[in-house]
N, C-alpha and C. Protein backbone atom coordinates (compact mmCIF):
# COMPACT_ATOMS: atom_id res chain seq x y z
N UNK A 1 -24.03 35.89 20.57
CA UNK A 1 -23.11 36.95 20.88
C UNK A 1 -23.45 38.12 20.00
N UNK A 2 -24.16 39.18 20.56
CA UNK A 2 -24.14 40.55 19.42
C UNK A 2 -22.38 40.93 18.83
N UNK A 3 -23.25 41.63 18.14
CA UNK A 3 -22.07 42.29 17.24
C UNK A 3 -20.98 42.97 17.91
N UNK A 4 -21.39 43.96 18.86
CA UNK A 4 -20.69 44.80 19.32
C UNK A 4 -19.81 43.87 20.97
N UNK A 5 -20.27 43.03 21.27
CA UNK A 5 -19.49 41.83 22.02
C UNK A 5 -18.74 41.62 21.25
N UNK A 6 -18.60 40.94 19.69
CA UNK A 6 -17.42 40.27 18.65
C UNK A 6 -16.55 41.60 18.51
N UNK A 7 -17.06 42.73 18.33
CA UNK A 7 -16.42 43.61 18.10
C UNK A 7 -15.63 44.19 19.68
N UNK A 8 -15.71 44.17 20.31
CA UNK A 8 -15.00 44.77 21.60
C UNK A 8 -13.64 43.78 21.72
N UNK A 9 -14.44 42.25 21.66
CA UNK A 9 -13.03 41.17 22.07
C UNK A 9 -12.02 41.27 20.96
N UNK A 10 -12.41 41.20 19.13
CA UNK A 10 -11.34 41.12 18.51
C UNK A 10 -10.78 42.81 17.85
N UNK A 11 -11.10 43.71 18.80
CA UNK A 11 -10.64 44.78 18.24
C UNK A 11 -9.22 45.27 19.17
N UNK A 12 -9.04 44.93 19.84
CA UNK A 12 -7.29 45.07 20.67
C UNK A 12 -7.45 43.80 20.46
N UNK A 13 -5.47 44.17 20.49
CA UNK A 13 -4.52 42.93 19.69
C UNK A 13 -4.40 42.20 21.67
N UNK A 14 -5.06 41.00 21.00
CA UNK A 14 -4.55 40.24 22.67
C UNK A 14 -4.26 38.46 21.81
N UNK A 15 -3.80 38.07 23.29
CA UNK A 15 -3.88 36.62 23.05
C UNK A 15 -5.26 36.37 22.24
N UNK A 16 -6.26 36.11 22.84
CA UNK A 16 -7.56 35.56 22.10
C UNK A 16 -7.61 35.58 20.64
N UNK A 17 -7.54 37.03 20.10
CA UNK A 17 -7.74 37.39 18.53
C UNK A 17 -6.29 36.80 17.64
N UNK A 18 -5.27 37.26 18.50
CA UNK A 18 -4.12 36.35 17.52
C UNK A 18 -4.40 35.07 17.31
N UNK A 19 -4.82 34.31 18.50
CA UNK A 19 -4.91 32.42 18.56
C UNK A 19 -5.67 32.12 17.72
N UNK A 20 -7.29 32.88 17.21
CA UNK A 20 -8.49 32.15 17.11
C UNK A 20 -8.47 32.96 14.90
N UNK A 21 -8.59 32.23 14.35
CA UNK A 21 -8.82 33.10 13.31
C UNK A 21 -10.75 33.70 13.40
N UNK A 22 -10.95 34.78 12.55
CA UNK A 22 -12.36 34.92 12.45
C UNK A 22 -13.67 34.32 12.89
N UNK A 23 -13.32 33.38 11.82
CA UNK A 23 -14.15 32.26 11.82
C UNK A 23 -14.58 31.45 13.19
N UNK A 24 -13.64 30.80 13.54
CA UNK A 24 -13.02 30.07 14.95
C UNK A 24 -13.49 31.15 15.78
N UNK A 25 -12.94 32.44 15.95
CA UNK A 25 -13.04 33.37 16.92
C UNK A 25 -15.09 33.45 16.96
N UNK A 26 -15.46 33.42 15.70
CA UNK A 26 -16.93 33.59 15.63
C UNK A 26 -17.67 32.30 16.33
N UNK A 27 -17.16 31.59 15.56
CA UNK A 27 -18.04 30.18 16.48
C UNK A 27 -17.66 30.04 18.15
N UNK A 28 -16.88 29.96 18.61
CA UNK A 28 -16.57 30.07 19.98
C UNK A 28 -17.67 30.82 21.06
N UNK A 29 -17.59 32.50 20.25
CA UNK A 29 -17.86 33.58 20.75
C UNK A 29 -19.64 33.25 20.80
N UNK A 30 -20.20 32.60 20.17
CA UNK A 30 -21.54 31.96 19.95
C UNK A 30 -21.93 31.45 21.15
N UNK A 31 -20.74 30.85 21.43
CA UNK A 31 -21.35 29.90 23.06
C UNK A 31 -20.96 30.57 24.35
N UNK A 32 -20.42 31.98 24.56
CA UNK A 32 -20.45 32.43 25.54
C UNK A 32 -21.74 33.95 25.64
N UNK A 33 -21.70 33.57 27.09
CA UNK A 33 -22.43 34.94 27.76
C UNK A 33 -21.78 35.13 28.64
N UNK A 34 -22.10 36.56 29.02
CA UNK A 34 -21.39 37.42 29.85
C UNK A 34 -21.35 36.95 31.18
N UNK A 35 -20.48 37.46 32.23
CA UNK A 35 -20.24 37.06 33.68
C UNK A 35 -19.53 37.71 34.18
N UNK A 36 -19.88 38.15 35.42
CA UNK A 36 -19.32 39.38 36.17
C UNK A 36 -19.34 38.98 37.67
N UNK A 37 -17.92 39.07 37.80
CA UNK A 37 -17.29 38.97 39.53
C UNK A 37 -16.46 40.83 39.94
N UNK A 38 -17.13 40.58 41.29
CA UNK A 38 -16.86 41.80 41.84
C UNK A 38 -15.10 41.87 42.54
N UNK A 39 -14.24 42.61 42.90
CA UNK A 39 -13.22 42.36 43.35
C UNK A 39 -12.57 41.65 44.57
N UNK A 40 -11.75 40.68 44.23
CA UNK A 40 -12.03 39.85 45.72
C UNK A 40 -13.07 38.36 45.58
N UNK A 41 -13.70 38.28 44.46
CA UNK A 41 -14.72 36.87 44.42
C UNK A 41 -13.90 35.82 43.88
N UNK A 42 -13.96 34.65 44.51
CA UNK A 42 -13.01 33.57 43.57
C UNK A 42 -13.60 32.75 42.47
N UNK A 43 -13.06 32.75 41.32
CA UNK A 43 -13.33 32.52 40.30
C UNK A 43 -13.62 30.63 40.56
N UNK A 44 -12.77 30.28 40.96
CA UNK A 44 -12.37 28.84 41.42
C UNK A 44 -11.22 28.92 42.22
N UNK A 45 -11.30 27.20 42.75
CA UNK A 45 -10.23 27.09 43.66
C UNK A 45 -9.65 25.66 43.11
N UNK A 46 -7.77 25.99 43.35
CA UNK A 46 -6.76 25.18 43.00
C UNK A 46 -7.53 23.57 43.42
N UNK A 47 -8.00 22.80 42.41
CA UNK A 47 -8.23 20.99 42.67
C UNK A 47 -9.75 21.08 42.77
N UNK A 48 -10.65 21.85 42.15
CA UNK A 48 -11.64 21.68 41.94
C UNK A 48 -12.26 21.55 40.68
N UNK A 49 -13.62 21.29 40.57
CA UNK A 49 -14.01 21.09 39.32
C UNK A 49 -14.28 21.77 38.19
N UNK A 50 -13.51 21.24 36.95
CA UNK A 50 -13.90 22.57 35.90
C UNK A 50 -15.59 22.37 35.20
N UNK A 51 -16.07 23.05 34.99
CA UNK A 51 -16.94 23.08 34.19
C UNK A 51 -17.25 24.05 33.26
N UNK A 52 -16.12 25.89 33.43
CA UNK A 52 -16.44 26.49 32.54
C UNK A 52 -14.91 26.67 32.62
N UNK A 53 -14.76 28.41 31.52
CA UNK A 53 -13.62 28.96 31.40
C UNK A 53 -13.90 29.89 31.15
N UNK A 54 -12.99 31.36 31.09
CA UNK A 54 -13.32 32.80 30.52
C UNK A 54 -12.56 33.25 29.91
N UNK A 55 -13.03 34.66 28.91
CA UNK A 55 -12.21 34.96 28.25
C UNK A 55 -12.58 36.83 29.27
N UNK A 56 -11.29 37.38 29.88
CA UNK A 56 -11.68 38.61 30.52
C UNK A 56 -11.89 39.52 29.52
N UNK A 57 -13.01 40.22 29.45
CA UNK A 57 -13.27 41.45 28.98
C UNK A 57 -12.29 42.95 29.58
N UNK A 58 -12.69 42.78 30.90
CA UNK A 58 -11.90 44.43 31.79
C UNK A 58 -11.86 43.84 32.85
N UNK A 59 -10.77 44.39 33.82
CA UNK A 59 -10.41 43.76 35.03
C UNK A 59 -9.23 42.78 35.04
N UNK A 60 -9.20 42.83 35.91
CA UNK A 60 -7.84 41.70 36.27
C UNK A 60 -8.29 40.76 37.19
N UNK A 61 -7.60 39.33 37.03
CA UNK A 61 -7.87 37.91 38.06
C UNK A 61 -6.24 37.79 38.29
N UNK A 62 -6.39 37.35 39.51
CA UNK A 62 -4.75 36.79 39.98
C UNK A 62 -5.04 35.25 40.05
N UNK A 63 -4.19 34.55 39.15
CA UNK A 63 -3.88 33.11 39.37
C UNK A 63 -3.27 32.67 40.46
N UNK A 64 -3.48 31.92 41.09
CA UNK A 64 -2.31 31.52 42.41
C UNK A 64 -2.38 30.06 41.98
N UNK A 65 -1.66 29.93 43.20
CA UNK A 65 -1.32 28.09 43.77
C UNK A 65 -1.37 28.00 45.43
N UNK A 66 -2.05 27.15 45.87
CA UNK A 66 -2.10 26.83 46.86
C UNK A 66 -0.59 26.39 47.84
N UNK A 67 -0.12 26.99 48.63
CA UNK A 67 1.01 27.05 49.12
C UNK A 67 0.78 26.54 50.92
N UNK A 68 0.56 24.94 51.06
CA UNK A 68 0.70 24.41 52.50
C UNK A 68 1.41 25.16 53.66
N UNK A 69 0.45 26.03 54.53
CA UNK A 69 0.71 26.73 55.60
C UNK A 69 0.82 28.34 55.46
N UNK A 70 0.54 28.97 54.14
CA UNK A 70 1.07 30.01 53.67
C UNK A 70 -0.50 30.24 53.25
N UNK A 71 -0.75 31.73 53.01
CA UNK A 71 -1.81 32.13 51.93
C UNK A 71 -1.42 31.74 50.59
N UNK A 72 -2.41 31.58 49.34
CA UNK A 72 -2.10 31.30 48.01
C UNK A 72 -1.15 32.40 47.44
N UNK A 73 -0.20 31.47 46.53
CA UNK A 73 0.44 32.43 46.48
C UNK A 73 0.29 32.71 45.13
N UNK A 74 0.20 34.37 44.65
CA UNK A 74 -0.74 34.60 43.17
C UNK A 74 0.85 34.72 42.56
N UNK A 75 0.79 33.88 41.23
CA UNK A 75 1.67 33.57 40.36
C UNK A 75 1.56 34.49 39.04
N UNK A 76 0.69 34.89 38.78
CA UNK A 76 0.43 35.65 37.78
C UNK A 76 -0.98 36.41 38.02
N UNK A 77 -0.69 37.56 37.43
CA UNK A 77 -2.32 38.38 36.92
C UNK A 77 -2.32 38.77 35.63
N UNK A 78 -3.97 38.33 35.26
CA UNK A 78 -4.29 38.44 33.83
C UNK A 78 -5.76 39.68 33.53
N UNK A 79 -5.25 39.78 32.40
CA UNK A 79 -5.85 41.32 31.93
C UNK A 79 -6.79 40.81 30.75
N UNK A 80 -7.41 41.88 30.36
CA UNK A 80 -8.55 42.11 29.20
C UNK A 80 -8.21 41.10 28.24
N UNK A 81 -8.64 40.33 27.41
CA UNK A 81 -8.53 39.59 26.37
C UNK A 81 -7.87 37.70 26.87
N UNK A 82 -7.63 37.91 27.96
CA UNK A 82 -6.91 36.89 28.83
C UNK A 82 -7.50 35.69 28.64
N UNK A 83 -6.96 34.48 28.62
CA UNK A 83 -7.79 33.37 29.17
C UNK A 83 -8.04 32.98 30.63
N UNK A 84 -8.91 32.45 31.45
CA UNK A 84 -8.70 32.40 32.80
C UNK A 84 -9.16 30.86 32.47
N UNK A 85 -8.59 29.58 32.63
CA UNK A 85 -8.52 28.42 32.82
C UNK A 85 -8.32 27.71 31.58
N UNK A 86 -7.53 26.45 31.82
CA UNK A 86 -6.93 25.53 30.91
C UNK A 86 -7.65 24.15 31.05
N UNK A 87 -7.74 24.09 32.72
CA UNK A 87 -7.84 22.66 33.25
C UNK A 87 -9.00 21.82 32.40
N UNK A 88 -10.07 22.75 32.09
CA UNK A 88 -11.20 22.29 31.31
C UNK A 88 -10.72 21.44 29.87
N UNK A 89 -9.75 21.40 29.45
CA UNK A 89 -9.13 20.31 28.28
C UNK A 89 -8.64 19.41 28.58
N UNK A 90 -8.38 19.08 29.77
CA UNK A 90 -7.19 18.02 30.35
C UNK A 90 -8.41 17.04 31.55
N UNK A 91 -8.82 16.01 31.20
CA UNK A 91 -9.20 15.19 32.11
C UNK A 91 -7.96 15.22 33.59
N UNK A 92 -8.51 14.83 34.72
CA UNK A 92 -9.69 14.65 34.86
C UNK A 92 -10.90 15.79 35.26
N UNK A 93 -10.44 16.94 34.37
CA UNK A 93 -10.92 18.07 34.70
C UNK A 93 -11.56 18.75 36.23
N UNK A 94 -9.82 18.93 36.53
CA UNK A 94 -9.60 20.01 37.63
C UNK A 94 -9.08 20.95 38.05
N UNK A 95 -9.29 21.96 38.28
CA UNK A 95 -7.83 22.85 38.29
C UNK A 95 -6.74 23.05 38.95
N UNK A 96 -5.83 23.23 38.58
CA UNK A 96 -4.35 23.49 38.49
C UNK A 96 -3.60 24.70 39.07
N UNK A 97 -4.68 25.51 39.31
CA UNK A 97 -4.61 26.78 39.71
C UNK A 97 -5.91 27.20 40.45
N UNK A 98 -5.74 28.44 41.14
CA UNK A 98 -6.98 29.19 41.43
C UNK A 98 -7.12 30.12 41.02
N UNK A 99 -7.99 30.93 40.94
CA UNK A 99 -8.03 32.50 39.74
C UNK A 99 -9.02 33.42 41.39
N UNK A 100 -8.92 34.83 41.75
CA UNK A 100 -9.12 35.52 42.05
C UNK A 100 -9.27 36.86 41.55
N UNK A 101 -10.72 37.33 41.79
CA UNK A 101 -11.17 38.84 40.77
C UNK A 101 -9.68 39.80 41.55
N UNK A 102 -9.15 40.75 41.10
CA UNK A 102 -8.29 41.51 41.57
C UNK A 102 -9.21 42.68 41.95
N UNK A 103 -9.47 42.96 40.82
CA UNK A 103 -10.64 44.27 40.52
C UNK A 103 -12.14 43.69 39.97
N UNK A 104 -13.02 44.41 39.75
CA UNK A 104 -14.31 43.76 39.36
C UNK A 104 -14.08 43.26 38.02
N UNK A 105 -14.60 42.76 37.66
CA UNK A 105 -14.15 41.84 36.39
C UNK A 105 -15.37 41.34 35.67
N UNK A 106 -15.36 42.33 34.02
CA UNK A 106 -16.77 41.32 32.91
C UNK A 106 -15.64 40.06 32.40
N UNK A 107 -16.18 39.04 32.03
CA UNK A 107 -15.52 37.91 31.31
C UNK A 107 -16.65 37.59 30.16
N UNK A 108 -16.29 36.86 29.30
CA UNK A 108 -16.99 36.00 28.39
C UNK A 108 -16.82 35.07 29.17
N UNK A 109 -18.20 34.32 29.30
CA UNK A 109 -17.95 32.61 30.39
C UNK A 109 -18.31 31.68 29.17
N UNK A 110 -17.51 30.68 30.04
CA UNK A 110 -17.80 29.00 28.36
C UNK A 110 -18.06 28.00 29.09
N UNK A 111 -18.99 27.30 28.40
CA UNK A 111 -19.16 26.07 29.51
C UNK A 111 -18.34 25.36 28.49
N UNK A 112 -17.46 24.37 29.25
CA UNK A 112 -16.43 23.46 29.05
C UNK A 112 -16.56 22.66 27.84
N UNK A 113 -17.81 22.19 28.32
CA UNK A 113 -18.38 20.97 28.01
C UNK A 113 -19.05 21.26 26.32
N UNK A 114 -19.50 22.47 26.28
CA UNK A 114 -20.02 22.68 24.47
C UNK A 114 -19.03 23.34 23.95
N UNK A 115 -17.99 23.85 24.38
CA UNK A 115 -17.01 23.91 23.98
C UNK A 115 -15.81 22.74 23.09
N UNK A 116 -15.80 21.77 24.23
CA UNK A 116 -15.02 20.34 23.69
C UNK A 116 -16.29 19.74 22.45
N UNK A 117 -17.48 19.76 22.57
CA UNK A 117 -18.21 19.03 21.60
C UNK A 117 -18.18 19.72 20.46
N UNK A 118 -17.41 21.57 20.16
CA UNK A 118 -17.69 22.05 19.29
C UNK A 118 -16.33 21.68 18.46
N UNK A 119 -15.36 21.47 19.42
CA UNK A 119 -13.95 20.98 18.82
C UNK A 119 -13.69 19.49 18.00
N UNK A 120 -14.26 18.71 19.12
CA UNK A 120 -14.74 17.32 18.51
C UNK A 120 -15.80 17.41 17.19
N UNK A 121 -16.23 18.44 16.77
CA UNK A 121 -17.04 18.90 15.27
C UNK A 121 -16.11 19.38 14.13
N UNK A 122 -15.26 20.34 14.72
CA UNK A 122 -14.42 21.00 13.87
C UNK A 122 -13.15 21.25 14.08
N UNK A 123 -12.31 19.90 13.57
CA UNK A 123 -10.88 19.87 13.63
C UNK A 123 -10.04 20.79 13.67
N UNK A 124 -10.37 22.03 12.77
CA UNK A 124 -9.46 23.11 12.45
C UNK A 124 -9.59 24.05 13.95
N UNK A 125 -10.93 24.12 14.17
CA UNK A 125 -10.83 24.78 15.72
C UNK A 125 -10.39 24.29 16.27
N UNK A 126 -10.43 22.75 16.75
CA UNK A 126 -9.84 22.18 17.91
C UNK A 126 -8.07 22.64 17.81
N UNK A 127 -7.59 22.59 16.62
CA UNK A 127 -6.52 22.20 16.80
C UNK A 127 -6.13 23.89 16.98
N UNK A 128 -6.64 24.83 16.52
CA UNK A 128 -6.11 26.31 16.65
C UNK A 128 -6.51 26.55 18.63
N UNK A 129 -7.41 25.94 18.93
CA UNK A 129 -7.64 25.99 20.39
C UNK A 129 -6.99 24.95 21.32
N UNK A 130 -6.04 23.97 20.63
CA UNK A 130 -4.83 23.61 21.25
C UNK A 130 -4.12 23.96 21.56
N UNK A 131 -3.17 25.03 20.43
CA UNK A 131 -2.13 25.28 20.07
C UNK A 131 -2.56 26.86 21.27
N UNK A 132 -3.49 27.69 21.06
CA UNK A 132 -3.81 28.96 22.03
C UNK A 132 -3.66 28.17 23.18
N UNK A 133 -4.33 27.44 24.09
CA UNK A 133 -4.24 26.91 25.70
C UNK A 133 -2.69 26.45 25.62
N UNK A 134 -2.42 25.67 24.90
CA UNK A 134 -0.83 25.21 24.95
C UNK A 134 -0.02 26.46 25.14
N UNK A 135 -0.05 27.41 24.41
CA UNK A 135 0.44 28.84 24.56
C UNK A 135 0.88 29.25 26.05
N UNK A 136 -0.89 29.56 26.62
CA UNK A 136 -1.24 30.06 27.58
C UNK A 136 -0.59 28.81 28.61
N UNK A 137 -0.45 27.38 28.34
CA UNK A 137 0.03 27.07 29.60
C UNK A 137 1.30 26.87 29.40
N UNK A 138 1.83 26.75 28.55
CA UNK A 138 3.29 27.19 29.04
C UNK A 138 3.61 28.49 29.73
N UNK A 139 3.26 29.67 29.10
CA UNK A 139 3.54 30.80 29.93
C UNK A 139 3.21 31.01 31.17
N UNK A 140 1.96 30.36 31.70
CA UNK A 140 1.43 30.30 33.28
C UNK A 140 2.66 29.19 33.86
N UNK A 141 2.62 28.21 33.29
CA UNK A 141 3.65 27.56 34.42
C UNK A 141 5.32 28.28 34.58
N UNK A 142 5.69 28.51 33.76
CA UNK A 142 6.51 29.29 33.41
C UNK A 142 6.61 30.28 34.29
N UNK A 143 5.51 31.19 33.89
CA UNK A 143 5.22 32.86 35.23
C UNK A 143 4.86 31.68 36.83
N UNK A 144 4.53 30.78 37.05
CA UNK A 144 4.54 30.06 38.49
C UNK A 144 5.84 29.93 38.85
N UNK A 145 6.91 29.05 38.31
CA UNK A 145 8.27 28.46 38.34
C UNK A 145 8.69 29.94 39.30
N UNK A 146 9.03 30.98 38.51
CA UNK A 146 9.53 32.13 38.57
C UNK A 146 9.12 32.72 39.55
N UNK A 147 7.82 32.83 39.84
CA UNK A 147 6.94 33.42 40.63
C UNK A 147 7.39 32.57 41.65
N UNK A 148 7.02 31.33 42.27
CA UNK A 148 7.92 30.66 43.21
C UNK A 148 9.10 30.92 43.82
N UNK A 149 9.81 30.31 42.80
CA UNK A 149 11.19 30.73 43.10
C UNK A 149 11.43 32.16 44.02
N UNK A 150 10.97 33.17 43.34
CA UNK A 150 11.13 34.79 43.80
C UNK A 150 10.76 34.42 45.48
N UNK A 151 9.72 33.72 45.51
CA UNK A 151 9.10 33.74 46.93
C UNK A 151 9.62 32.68 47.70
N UNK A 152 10.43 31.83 47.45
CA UNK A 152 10.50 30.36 48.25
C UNK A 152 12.05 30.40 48.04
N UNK A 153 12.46 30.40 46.86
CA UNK A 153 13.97 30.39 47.15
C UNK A 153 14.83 31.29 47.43
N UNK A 154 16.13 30.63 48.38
CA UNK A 154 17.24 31.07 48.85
C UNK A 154 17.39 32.21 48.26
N UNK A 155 17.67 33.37 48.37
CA UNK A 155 18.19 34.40 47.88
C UNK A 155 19.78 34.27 47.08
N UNK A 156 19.98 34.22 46.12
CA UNK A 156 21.24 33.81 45.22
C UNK A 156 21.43 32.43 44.96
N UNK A 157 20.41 31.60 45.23
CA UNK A 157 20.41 29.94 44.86
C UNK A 157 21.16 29.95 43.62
N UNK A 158 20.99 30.79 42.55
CA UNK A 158 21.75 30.76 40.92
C UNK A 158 20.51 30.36 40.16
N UNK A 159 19.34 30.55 40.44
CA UNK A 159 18.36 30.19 39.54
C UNK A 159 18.63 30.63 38.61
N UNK A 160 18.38 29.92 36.81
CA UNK A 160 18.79 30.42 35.60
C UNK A 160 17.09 30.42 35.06
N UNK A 161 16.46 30.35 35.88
CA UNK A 161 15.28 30.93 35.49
C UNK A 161 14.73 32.33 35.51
């Protein structure tokens, strides 16, 4: 990763740079290269296989969920510094979601897989890159629930969500 890559991701305050200290943020950033989807390309699709993850540089991806008889329905959109997938920590590694470019989109890409072997090396990362995806998936299921609801339920059901 050049310099000026480390320097672009931890210089705005986002998820990524709060989660990862320096260090952590440095070793990570080691195992990605760049990747670029144009607007409209799907990143993945909801129940398929993970093998990487991203961290967005510029652009936006819309997360959805697959909705039986309906188009997907996008639950959230994520911006610059973003994570775009979780499923890659959780056997039996698949996803949970689908991600769609909104706009053209650079990411940092990770393959899954030297990722988990770098965690299984260094406890202190693993566990600071728990606690960040744990973050991130509470708030995605969370922004789904809601996001649902808005679209599927009754109008005045009393949701206290």
């Amino acid at each position: 990763m050049s310099t000026s890559s480390l320097h672009r991701l931890t210089s705005s305050p986002d998820r990524f740079t709060r989660a990862l200290s320096p260090e952590h943020r440095g070793s990570l950033l080691a195992l990605a290269h760049e990747k670029n989807f144009p607007a409209g390309a799907r990143l993945f699709n909801q129940g398929g296989h993970t093998s990487h993850f991203w961290v967005i540089r510029s652009g936006s991806v819309g997360m959805d969920v697959h909705v039986p008889g309906r188009q997907a329905a996008v639950v959230e959109t994520v911006g610059p510094g973003e994570l775009v997938g979780w499923s890659w920590l959780f056997r039996p590694y698949t996803w949970h979601f689908g991600a769609e470019a909104m706009t053209p989109v650079r990411t940092d890409e990770f393959d899954a897989d030297a990722v988990r072997m770098l965690m299984n090396s260094d406890p202190a990362l693993a566990s600071e890159m728990w606690q960040w995806v744990g973050q991130v998936l509470a708030h995605r299921l969370i922004s789904a629930q809601v996001r649902l609801l808005d679209l599927y339920a009754p109008h005045g059901s009393g949701s206290s969500i």
